[in-house]
Protein backbone atom coordinates (compact mmCIF):
# COMPACT_ATOMS: atom_id res chain seq x y z
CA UNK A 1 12.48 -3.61 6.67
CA UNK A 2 16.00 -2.84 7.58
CA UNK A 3 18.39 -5.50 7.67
CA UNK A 4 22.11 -5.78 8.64
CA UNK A 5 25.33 -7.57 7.68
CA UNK A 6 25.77 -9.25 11.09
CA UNK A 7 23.33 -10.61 13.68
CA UNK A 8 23.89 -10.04 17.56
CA UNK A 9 26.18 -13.00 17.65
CA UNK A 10 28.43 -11.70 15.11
CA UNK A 11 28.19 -14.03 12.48
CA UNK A 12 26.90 -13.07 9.03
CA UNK A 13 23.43 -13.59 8.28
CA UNK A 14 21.07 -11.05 6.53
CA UNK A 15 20.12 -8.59 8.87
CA UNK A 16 21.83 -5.01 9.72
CA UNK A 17 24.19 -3.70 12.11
CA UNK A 18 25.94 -5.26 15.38
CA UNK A 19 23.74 -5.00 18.33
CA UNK A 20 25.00 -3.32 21.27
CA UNK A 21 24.74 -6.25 23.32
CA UNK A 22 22.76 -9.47 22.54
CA UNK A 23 19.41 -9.66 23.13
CA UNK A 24 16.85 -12.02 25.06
CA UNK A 25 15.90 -14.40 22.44
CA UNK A 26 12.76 -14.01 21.24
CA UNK A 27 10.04 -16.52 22.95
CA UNK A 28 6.88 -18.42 21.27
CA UNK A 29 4.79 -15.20 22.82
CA UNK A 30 6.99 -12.42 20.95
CA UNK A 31 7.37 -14.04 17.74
CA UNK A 32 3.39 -14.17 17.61
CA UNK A 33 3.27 -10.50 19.62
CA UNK A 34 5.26 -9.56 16.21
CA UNK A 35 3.81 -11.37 13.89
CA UNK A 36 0.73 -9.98 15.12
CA UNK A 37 1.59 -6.63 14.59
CA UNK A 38 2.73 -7.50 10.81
CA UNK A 39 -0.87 -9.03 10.35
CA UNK A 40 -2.71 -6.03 11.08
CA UNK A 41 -1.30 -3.65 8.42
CA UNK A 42 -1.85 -6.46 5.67
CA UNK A 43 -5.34 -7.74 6.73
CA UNK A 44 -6.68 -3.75 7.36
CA UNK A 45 -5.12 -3.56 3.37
CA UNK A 46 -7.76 -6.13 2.47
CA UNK A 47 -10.29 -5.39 4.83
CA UNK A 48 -10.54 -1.76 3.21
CA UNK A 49 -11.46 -3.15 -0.61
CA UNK A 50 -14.39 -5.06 1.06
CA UNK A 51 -15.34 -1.44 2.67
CA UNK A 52 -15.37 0.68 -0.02
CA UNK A 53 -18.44 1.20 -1.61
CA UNK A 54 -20.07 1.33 1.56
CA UNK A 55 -17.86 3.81 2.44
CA UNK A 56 -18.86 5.71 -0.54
CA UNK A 57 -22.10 5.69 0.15
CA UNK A 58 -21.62 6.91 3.88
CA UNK A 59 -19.60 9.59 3.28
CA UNK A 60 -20.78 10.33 -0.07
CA UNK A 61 -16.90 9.72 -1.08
CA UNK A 62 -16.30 10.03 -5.48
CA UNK A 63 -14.62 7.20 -6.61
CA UNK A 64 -11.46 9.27 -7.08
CA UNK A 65 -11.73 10.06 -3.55
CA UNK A 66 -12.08 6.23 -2.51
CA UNK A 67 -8.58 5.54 -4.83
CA UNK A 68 -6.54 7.95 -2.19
CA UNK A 69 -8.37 6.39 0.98
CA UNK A 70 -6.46 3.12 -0.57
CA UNK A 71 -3.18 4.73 -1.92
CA UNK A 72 -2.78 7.53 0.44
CA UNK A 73 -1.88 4.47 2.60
CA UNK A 74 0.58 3.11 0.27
CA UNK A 75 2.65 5.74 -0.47
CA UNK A 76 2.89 7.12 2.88
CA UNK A 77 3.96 3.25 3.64
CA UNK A 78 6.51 3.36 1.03
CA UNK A 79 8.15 7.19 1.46
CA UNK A 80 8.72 6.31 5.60
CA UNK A 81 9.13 2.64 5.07
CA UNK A 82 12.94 2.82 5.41
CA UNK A 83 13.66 5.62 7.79
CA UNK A 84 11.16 3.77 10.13
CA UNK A 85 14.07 0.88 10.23
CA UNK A 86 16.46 3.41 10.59
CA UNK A 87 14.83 4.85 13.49
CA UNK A 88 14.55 1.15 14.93
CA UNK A 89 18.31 0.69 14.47
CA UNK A 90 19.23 4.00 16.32
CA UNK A 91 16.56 4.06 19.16
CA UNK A 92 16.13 0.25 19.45
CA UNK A 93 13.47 -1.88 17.60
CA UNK A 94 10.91 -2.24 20.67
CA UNK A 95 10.88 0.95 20.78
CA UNK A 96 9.80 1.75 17.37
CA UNK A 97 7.44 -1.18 17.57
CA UNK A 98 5.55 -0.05 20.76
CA UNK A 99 4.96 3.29 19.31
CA UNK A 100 4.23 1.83 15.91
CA UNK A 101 1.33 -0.23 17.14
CA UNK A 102 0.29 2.31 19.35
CA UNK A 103 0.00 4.70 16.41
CA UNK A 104 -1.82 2.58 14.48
CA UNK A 105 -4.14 1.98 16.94
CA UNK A 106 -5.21 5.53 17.32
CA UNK A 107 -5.09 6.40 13.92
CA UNK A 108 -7.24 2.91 13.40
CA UNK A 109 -9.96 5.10 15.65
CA UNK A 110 -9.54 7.72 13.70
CA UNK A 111 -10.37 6.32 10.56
CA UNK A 112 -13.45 4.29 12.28
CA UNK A 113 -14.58 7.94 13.29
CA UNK A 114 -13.67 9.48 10.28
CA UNK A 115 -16.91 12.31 9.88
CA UNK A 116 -15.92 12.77 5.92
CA UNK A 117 -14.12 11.54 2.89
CA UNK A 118 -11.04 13.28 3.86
CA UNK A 119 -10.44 13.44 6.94
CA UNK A 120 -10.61 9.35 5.96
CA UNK A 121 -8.19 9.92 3.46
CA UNK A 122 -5.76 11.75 5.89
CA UNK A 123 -6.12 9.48 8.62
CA UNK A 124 -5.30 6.75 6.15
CA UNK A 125 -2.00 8.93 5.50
CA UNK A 126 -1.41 8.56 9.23
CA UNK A 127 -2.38 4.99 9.72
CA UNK A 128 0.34 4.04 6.40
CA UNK A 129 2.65 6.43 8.44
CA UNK A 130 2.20 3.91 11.85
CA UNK A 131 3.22 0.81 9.98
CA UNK A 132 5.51 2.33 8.35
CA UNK A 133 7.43 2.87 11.60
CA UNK A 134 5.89 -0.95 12.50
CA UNK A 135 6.76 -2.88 10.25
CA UNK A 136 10.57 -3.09 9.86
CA UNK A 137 10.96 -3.66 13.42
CA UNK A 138 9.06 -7.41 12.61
CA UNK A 139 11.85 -9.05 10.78
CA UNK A 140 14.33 -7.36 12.43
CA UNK A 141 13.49 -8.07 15.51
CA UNK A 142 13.46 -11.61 14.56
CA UNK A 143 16.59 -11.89 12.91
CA UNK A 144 18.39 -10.37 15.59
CA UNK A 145 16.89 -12.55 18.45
CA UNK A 146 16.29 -15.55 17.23
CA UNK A 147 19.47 -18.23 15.58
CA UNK A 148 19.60 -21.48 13.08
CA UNK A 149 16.57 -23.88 13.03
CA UNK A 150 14.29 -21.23 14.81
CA UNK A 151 15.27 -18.29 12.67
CA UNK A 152 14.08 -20.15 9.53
CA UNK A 153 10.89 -21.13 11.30
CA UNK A 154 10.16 -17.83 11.95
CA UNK A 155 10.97 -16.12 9.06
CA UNK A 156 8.88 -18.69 7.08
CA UNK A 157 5.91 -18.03 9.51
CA UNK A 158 6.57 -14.45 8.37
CA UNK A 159 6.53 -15.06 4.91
CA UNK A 160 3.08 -16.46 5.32
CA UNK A 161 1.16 -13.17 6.89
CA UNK A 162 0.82 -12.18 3.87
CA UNK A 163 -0.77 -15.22 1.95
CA UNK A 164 -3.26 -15.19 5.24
CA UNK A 165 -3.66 -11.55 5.22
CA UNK A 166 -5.59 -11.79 1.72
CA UNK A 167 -8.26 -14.70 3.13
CA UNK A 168 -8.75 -13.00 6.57
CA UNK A 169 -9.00 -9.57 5.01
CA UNK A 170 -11.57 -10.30 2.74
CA UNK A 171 -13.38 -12.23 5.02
CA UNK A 172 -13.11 -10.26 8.42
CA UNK A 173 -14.13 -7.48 6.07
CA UNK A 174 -17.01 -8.70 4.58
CA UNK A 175 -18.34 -10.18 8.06
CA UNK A 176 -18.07 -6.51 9.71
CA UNK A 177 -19.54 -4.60 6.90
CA UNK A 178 -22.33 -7.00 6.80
CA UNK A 179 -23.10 -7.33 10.45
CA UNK A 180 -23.08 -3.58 10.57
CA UNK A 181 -22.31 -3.96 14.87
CA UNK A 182 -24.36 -1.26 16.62
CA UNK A 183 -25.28 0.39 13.40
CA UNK A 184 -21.09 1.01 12.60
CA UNK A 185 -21.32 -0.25 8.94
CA UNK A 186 -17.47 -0.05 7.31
CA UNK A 187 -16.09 1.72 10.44
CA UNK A 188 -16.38 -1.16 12.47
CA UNK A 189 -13.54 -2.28 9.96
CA UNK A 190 -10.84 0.04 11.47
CA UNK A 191 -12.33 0.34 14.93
CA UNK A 192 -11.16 -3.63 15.22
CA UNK A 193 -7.87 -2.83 15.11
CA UNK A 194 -8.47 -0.67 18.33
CA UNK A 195 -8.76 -3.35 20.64
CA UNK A 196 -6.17 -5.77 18.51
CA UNK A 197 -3.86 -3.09 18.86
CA UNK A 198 -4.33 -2.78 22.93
CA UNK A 199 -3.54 -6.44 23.20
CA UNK A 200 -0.55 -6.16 20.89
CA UNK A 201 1.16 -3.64 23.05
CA UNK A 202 0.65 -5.24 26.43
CA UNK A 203 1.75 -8.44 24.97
CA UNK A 204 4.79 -6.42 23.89
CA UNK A 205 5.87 -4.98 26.55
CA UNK A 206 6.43 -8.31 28.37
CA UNK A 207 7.92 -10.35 25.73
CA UNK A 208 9.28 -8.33 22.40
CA UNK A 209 12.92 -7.83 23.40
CA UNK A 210 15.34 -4.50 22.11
CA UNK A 211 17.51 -4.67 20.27
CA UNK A 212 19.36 -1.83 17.93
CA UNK A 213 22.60 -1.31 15.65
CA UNK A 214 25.83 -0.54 17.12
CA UNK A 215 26.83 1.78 14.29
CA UNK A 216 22.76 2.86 12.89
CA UNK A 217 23.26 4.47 9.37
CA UNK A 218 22.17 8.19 9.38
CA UNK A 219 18.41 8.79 8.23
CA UNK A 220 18.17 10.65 4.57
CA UNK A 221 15.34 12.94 5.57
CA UNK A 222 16.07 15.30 2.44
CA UNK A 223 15.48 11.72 0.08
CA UNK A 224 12.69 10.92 2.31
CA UNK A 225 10.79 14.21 1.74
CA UNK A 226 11.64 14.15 -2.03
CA UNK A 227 10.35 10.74 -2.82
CA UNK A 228 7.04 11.54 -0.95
CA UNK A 229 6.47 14.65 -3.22
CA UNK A 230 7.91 13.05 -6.60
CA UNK A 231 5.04 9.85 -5.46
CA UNK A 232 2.42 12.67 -4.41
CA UNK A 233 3.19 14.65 -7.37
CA UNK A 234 2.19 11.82 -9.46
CA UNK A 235 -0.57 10.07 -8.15
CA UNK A 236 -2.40 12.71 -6.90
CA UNK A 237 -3.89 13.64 -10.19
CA UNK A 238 -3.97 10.64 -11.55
CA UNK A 239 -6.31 9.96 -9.17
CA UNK A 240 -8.45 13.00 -8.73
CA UNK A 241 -7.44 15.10 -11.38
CA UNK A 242 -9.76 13.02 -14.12
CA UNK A 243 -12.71 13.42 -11.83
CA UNK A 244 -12.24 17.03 -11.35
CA UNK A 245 -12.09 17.91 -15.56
CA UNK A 246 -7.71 18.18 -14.94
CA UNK A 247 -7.72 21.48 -13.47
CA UNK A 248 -4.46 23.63 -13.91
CA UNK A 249 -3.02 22.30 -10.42
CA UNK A 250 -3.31 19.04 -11.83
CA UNK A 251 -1.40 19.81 -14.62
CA UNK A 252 1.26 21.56 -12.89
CA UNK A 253 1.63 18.82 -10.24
CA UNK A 254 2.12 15.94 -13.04
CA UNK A 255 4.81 18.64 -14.67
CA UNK A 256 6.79 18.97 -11.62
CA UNK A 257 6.65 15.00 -10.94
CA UNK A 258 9.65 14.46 -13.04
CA UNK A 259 11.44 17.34 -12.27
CA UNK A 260 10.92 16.08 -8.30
CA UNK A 261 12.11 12.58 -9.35
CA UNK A 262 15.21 14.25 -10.73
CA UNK A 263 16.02 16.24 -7.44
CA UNK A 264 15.74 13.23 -5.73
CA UNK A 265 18.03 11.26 -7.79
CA UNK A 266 20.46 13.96 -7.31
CA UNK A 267 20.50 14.24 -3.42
CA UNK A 268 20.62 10.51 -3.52
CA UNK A 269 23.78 10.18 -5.55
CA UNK A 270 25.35 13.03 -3.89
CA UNK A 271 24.79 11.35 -0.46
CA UNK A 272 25.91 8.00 -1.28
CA UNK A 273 28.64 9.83 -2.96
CA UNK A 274 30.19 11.64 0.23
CA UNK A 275 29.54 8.77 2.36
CA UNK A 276 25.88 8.91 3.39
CA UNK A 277 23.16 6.50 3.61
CA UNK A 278 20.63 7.55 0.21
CA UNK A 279 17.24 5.92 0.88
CA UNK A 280 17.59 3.90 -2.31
CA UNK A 281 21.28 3.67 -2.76
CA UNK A 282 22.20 4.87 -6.54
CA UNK A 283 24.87 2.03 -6.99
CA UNK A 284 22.71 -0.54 -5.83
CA UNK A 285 20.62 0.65 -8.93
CA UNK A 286 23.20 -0.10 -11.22
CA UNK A 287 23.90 -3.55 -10.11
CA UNK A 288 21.84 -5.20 -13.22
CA UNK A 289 20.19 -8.29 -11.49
CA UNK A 290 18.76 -5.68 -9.25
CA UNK A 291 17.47 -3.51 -11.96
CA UNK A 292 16.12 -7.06 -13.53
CA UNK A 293 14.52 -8.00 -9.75
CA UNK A 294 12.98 -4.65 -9.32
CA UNK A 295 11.24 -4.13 -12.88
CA UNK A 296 9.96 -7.59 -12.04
CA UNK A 297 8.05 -6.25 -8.95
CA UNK A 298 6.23 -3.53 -11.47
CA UNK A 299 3.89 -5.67 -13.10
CA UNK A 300 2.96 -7.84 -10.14
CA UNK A 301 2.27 -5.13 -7.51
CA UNK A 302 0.62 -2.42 -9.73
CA UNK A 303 -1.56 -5.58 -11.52
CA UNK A 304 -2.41 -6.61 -8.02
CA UNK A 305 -3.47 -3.75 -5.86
CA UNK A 306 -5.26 -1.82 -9.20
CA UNK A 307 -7.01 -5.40 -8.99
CA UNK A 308 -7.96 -5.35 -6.00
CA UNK A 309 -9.52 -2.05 -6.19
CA UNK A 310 -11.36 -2.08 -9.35
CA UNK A 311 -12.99 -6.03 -8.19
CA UNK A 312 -13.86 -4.53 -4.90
CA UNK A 313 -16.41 -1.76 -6.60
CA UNK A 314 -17.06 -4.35 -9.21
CA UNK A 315 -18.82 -7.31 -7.13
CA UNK A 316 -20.06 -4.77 -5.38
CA UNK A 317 -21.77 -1.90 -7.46
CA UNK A 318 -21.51 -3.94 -10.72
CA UNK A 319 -22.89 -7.28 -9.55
CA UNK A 320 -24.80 -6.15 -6.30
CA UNK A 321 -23.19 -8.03 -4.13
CA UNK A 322 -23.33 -7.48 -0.32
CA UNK A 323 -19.92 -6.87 1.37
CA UNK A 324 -20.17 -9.97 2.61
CA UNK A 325 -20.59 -11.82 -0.50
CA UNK A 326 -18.16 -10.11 -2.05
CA UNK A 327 -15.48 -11.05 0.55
CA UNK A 328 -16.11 -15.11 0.55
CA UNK A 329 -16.33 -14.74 -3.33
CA UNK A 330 -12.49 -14.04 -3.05
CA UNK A 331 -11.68 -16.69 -0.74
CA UNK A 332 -10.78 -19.53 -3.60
CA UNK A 333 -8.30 -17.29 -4.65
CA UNK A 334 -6.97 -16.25 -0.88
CA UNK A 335 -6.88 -20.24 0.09
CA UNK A 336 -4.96 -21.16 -3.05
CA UNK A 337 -1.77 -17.99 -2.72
CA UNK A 338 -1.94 -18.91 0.84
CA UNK A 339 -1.02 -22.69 -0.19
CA UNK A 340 1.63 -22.12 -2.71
CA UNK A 341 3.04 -19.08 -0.75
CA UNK A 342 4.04 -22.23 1.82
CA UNK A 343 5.06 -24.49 -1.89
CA UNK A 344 7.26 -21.58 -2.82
CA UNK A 345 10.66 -23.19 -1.79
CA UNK A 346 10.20 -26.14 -3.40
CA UNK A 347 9.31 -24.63 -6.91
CA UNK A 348 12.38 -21.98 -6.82
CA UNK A 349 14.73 -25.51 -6.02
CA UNK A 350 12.88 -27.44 -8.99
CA UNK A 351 12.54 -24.42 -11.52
CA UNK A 352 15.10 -21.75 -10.27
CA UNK A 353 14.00 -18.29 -11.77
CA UNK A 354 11.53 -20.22 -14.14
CA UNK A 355 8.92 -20.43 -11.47
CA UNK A 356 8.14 -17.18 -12.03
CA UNK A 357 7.74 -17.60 -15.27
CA UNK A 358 5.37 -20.20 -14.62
CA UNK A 359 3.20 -18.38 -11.87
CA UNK A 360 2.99 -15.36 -14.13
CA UNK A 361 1.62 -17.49 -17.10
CA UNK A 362 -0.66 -19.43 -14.35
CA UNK A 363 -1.60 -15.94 -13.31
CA UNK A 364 -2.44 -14.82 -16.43
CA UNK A 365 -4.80 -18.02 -17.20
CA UNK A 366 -6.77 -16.82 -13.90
CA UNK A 367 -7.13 -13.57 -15.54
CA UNK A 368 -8.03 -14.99 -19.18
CA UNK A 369 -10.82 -17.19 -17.55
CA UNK A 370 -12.44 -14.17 -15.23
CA UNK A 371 -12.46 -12.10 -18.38
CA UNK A 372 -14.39 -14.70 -20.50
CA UNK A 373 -16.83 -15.77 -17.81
CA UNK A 374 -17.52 -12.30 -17.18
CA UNK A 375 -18.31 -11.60 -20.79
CA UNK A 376 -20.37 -14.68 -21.27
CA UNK A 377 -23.11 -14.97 -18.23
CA UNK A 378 -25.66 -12.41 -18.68
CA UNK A 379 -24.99 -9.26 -16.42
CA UNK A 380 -25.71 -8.58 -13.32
CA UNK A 381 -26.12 -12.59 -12.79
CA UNK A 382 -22.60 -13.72 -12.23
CA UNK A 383 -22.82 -16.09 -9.49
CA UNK A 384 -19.19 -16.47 -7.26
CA UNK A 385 -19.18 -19.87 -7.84
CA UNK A 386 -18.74 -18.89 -11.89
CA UNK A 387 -15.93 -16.64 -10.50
CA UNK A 388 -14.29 -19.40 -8.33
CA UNK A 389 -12.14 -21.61 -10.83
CA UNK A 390 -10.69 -17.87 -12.29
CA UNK A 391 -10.11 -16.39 -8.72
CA UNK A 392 -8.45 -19.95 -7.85
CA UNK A 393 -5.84 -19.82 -11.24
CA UNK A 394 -4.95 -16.03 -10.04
CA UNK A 395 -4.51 -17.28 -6.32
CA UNK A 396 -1.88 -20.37 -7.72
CA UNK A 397 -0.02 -17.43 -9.31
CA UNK A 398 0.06 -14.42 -7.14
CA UNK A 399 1.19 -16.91 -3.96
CA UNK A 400 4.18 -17.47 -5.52
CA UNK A 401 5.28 -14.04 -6.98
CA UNK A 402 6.12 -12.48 -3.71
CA UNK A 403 8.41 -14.57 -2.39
CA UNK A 404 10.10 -14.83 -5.92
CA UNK A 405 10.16 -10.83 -5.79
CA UNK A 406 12.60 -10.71 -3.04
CA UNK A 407 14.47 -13.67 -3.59
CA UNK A 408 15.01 -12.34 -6.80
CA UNK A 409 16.35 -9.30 -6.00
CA UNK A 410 18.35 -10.22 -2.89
CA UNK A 411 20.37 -12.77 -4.97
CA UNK A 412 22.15 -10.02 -6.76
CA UNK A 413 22.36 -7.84 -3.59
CA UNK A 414 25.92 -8.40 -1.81
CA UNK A 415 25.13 -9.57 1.71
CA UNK A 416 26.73 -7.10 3.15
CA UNK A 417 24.30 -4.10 1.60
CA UNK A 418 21.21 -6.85 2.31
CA UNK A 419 19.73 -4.62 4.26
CA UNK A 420 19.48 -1.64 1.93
CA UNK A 421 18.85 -3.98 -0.66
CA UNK A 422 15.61 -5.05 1.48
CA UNK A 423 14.69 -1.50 2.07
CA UNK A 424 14.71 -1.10 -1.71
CA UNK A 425 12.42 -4.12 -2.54
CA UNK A 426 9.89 -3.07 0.19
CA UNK A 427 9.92 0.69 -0.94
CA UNK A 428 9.40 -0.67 -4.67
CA UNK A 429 6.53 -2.68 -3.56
CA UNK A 430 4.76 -0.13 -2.01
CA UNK A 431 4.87 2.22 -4.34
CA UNK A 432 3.85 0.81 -7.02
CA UNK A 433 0.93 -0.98 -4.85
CA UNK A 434 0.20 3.10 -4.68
CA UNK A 435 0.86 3.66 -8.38
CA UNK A 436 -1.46 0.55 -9.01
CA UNK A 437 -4.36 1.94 -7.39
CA UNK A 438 -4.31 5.20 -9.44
CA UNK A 439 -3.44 4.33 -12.59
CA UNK A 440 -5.65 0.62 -12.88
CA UNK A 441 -8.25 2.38 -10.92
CA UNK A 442 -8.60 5.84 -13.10
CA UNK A 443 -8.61 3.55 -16.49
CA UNK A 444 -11.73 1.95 -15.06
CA UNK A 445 -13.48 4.86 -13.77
CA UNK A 446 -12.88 6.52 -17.24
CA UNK A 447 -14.07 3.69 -18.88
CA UNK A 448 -17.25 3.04 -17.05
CA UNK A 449 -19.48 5.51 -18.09
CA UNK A 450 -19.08 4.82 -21.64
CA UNK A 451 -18.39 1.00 -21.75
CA UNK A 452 -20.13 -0.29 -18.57
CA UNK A 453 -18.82 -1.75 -15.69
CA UNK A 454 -18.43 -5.11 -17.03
CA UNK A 455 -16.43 -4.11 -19.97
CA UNK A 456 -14.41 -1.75 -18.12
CA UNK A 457 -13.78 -5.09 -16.05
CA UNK A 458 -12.81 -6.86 -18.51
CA UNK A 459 -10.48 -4.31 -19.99
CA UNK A 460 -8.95 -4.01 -16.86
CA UNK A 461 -7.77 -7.51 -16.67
CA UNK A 462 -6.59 -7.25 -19.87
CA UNK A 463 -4.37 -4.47 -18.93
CA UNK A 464 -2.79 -6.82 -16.20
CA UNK A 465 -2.84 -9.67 -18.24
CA UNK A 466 -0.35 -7.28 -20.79
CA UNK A 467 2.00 -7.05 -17.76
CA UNK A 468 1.96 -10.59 -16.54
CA UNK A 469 3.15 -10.89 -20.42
CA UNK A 470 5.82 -8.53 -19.67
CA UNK A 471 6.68 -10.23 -16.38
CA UNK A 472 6.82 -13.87 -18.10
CA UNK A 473 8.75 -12.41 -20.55
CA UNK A 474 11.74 -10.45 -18.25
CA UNK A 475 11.80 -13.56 -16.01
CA UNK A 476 13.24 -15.66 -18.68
CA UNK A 477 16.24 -13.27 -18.91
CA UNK A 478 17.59 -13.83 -15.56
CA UNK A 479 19.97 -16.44 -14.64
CA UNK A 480 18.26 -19.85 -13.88
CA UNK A 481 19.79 -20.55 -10.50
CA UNK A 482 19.00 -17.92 -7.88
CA UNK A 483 21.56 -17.39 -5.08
């Protein structure tokens, strides 16, 4: 999301830019119009876990194929993230949003028609691509047409997508799979967004208004196409070059990864250097409570989307459950981050930075109890109520560890680079939601064969459990009061 030192009024606040002139405010209809289009990149996130191993069975998809139909998404998300605010800045933010939502709506068909594994897996590239060019308009949007009392009230309505997106996902999901409408199966999962999408777009096109930057920074295509390849370059075989026995292109492509990370740390310093706009500004780097904020978001996206993942194929394949089962087993843990998602303010003004301390060790207890009741009720016969109080712990955790994550790393952000700072955070998160996929996902799949799927379960968490460790650990070095 881009963001800007001024609002359209011309008093500070955290958003980007000085609108040209100021906009019509935004009404009750266009904040949910928004909002609405924020929902459906999170929920499809969600509703695509539920889908997988049906998918696999459809289209005959390996499970390395099934890790890029979730983190092809991701990374295209995270590599266009930022130039898709810039290109909302210059053009104006309707704009952007109109053709985001359209795009997602076709490539939402396309993945519903998808006649193989990858054309999925590319349409999935396009659909991460849509929001991409989506989703900063949201909060933008907001923060330029909206002031005081309402601003907050949207923004915190905002905030909450996200908490929602995890119970609807897995739910919605589930429901679709199972009801299997006119013999779709797991397409009728992206075909929803088709008509959701239609609505969106009328909706916004009588009640989103523009708005755009006076003075838009410059987009850093050359840093754009360099992050994309260093982030291709290393979770492309990660993810299928196990399955295929590493072949030599794997090799070469995890070889050149950190020579493409190093090309793109140059053009970014150069740029910022002779008065550019880097996609993830250098200096802001080197401001050490960002560094801190940042390393933070590590363990709790990779733990969470590898998690997500490797439960999915778990309840699933492991356990036998029906998509539909396997999507209400993960409400108890949807219904309590939803919950403290909305308690979040009031732990960060009672425990500062030490709430996410707390969540992460809270988090970790979820994790600690899934692992032992998985590994003592005989296998396959794990019923989701067993899994509930676990699911529940992880749910008290996770809903606070977002918001944290940006508050976090905004406080040491100067408000007048907030909106790169933003940028940053977002382009972190989804790239390691990416990285989380392939690397979480490709230790199970190894392990499987040999260990089981319930061990390889259980090994899993205790791979995230190690990083909630970490993350427990690294919050108790920042400052207690946040700004």
């Amino acid at each position: 999301m881009t963001l800007t030192p001024h609002d359209t009024h011309g008093r500070t606040s955290p958003t980007a830019g000085t609108s040209v002139s100021a906009p019509t405010a935004l009404t009750p209809l266009g904040l949910i119009t928004v909002l609405l289009g924020a929902s459906l990149s999170s929920i499809d996130f969600f509703i695509v876990n539920v889908a997988l191993p049906s998918i696999e069975r459809d289209l005959h998809a390996s499970p390395a194929t099934l890790e890029m139909v979730v983190a092809g998404y991701a990374v295209a998300y995270a590599v266009l993230l930022v130039l898709g605010g810039r290109l909302g800045d210059a053009y104006g933010r309707r704009k952007l949003f109109l053709w985001g939502v359209a795009a997602f709506g076709v490539t939402s068909l396309a993945c519903g028609l998808a006649p193989g594994a990858w054309w999925l897996v590319g349409a999935r590239v396009a659909q991460g691509a849509a929001s991409a060019l989506m989703l900063p308009q949201v909060l933008a949007t907001i923060h330029a047409t909206t002031r005081g009392e309402r601003r907050a009230r949207a923004v915190a309505m905002y905030g909450s997508v996200s908490g929602l997106a995890v119970v609807l996902g897995q739910v919605i999901g589930g429901v679709l799979v199972a009801a299997d409408v006119a013999g779709t199966g797991w397409r009728m999962a992206f075909l929803v967004n088709v008509p959701v999408a239609v609505a969106a777009l009328v909706c916004a096109v009588r009640a989103v208004p523009d708005s755009r930057a006076e003075q838009p920074r410059r987009s850093d295509v050359g840093g754009t196409v360099l992050f994309g390849a260093s982030l291709t370059a290393l979770l492309l075989p990660l993810s299928e070059g196990r399955a295929a026995g590493w072949p030599l292109w794997s090799v070469a492509l995890l070889a050149a990864a950190p020579l493409l990370a190093a090309a793109f740390g140059y053009v970014e310093r150069r740029a910022e250097r002779t008065g550019g706009s880097p996609l993830l500004p250098p200096s802001l780097l080197r401001e050490p409570g960002v560094r801190k904020g940042l390393v933070l978001g590590v363990p709790i996206f990779v733990g969470f989307s590898g998690w997500l993942f490797v439960t999915a194929v778990t309840l699933q394949q492991g356990l036998h459950y029906s998509a539909l089962k396997a999507g209400l087993t993960l409400v108890p843990m949807g219904v309590t981050q939803f919950a403290t998602s909305m308690l979040a303010p009031r732990l960060v003004a009672r425990l500062g930075s030490r709430a996410m301390t707390a969540c992460a060790l809270v988090h970790g207890a979820g994790l600690v109890v899934l692992a032992l009741t998985v590994l003592s009720t005989p296998w396959p016969g794990v019923s989701p109520l067993a899994l509930a109080p676990g699911l529940a712990l992880c749910g008290l955790g996770q809903g606070v560890q977002l918001a944290l994550y940006y508050r976090i790393v905004l406080a040491a952000v100067p408000a007048a680079r907030a909106g790169a700072g933003s940028g940053l955070a977002a382009t972190v998160q989804q790239a390691c939601l990416a990285v989380g996929v392939a690397t979480l996902g490709s230790l199970f799949l190894a392990l499987v064969p040999d260990l089981g799927m319930r061990n390889a379960f259980a090994i899993v968490l205790t791979a995230q459990l190690a990083g909630l460790i970490g993350l427990a650990l690294l919050s108790l070095r920042l400052p207690r009061r946040l700004g």
